[in-house]
N, C-alpha and C. Protein backbone atom coordinates (compact mmCIF):
# COMPACT_ATOMS: atom_id res chain seq x y z
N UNK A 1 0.84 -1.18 0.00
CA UNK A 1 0.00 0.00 0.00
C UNK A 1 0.88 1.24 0.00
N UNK A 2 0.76 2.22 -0.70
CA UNK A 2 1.30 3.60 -0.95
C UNK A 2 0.82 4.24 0.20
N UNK A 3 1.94 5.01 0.46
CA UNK A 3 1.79 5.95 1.85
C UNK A 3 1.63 7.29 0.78
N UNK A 4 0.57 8.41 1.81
CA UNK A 4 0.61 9.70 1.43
C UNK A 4 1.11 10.67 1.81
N UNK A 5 2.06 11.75 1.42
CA UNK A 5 2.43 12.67 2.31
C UNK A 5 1.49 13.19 3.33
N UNK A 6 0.06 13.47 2.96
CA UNK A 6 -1.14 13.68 3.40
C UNK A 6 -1.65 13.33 4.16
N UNK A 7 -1.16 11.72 4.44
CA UNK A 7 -2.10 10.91 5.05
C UNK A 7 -1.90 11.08 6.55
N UNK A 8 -2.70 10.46 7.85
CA UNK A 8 -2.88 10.94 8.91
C UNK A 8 -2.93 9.65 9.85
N UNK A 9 -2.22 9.53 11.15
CA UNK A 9 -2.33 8.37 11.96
C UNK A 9 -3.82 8.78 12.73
N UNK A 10 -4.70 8.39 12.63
CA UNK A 10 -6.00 8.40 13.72
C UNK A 10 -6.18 8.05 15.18
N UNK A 11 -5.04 7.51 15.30
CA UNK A 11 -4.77 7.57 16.57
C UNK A 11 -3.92 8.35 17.34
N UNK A 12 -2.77 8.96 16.36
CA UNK A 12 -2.47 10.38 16.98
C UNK A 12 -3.26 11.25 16.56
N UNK A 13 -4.53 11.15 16.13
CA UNK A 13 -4.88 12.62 16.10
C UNK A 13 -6.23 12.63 17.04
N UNK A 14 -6.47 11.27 17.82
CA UNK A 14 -7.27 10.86 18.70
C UNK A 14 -6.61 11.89 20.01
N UNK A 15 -5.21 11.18 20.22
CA UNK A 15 -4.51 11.16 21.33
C UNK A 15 -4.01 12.94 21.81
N UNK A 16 -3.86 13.65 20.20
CA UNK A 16 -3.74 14.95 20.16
C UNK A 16 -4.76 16.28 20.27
N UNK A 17 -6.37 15.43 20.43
CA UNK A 17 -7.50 16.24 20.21
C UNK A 17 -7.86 15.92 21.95
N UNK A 18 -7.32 14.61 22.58
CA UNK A 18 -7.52 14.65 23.55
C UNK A 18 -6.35 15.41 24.46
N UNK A 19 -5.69 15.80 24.52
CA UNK A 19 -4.70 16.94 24.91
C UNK A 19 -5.08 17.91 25.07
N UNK A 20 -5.58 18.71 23.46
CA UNK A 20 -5.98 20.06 23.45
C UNK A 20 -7.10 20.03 23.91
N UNK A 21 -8.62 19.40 24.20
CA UNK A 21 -9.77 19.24 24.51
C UNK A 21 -10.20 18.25 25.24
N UNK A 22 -9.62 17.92 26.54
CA UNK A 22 -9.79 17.10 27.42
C UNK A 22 -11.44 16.94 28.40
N UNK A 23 -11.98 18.28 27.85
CA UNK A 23 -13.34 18.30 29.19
C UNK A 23 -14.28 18.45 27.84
N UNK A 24 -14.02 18.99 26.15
CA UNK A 24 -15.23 18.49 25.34
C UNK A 24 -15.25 17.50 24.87
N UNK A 25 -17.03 17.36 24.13
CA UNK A 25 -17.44 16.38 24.01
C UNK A 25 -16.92 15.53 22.88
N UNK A 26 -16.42 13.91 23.21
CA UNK A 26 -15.72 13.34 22.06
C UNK A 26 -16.42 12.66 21.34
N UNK A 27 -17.80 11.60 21.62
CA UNK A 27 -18.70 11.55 21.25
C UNK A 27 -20.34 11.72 21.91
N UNK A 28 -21.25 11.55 21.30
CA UNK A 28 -22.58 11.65 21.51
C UNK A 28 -23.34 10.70 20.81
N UNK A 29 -24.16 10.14 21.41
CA UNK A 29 -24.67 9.27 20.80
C UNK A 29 -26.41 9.15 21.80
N UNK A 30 -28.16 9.69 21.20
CA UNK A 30 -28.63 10.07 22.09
C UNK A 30 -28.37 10.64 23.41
N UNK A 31 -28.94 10.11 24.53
CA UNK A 31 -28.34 10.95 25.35
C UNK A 31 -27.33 10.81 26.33
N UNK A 32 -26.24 10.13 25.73
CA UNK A 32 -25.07 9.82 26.55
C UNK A 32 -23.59 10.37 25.79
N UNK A 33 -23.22 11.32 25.91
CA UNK A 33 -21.70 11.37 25.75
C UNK A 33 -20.75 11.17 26.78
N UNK A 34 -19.60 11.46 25.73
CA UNK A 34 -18.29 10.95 26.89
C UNK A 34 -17.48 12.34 26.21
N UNK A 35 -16.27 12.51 27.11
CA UNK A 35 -15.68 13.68 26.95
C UNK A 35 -14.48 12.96 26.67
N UNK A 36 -13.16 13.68 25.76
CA UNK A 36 -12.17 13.13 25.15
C UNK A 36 -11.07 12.95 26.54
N UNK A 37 -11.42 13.14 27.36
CA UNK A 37 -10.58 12.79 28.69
C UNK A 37 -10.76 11.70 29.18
N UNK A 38 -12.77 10.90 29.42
CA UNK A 38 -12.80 9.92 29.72
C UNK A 38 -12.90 8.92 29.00
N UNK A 39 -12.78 8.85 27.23
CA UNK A 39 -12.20 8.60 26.28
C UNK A 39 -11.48 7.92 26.45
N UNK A 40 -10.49 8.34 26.49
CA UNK A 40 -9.29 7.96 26.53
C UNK A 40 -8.71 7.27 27.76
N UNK A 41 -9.53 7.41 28.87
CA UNK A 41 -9.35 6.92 29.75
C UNK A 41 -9.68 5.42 29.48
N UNK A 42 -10.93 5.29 28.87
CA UNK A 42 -11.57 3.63 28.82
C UNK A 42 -10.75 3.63 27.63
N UNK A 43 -9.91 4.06 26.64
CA UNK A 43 -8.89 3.46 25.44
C UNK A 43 -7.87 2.78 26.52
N UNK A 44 -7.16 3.47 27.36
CA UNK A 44 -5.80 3.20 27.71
C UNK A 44 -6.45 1.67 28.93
N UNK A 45 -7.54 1.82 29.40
CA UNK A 45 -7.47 0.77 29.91
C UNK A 45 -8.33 -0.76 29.67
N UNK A 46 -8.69 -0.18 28.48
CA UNK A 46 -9.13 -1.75 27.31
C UNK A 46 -8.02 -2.29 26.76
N UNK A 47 -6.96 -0.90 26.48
CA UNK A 47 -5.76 -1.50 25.88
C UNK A 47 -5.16 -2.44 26.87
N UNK A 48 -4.95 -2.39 28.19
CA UNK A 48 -4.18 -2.72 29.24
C UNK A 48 -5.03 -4.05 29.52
N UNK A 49 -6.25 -4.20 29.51
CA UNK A 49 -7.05 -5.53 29.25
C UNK A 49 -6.61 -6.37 28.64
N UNK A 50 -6.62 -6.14 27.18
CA UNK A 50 -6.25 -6.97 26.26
C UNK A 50 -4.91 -7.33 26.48
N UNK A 51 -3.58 -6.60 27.07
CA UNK A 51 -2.55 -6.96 26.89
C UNK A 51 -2.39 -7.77 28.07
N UNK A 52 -3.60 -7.59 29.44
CA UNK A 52 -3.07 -8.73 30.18
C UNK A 52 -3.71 -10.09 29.75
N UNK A 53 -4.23 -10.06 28.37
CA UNK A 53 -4.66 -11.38 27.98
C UNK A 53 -4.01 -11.95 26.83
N UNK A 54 -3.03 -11.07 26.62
CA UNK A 54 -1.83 -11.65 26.10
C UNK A 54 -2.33 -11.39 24.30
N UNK A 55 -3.19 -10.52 24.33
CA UNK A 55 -3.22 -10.05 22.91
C UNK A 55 -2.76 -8.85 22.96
N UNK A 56 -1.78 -8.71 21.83
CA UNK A 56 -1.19 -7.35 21.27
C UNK A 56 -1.55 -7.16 19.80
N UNK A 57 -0.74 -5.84 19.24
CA UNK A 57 -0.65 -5.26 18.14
C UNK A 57 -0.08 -6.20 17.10
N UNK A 58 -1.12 -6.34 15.88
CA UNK A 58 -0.32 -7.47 14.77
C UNK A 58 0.99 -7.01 14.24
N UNK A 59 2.02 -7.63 13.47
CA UNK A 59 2.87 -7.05 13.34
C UNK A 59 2.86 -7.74 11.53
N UNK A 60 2.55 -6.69 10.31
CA UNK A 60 2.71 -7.39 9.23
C UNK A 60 2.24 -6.45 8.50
């Protein structure tokens, strides 16, 4: 696959929107949102789930 100068990691720009905008809203969905602080909070510790179950990042 061709890389773009253009192109964009979505997860740094997850990790970078949660930086600059930690208390707005990251999504909404009826009437429940979450804010890009607690976001990221349930990212970093699903990630930490999975890795104590011994699944990681594919490598290929």
């Amino acid at each position: 696959m061709e890389k773009h100068s253009d192109a964009f990691n979505i997860t740094e720009l997850f990790y970078s929107s949660a930086g600059k905008h930690p208390s707005k809203t990251a999504l909404h969905y009826r009437d429940h949102a979450i804010t890009f602080s607690a976001l990221e909070q349930q990212v970093k510790d699903y990630a930490q789930y999975l890795l104590s179950k011994g699944i990681s990042k594919a490598i290929g």
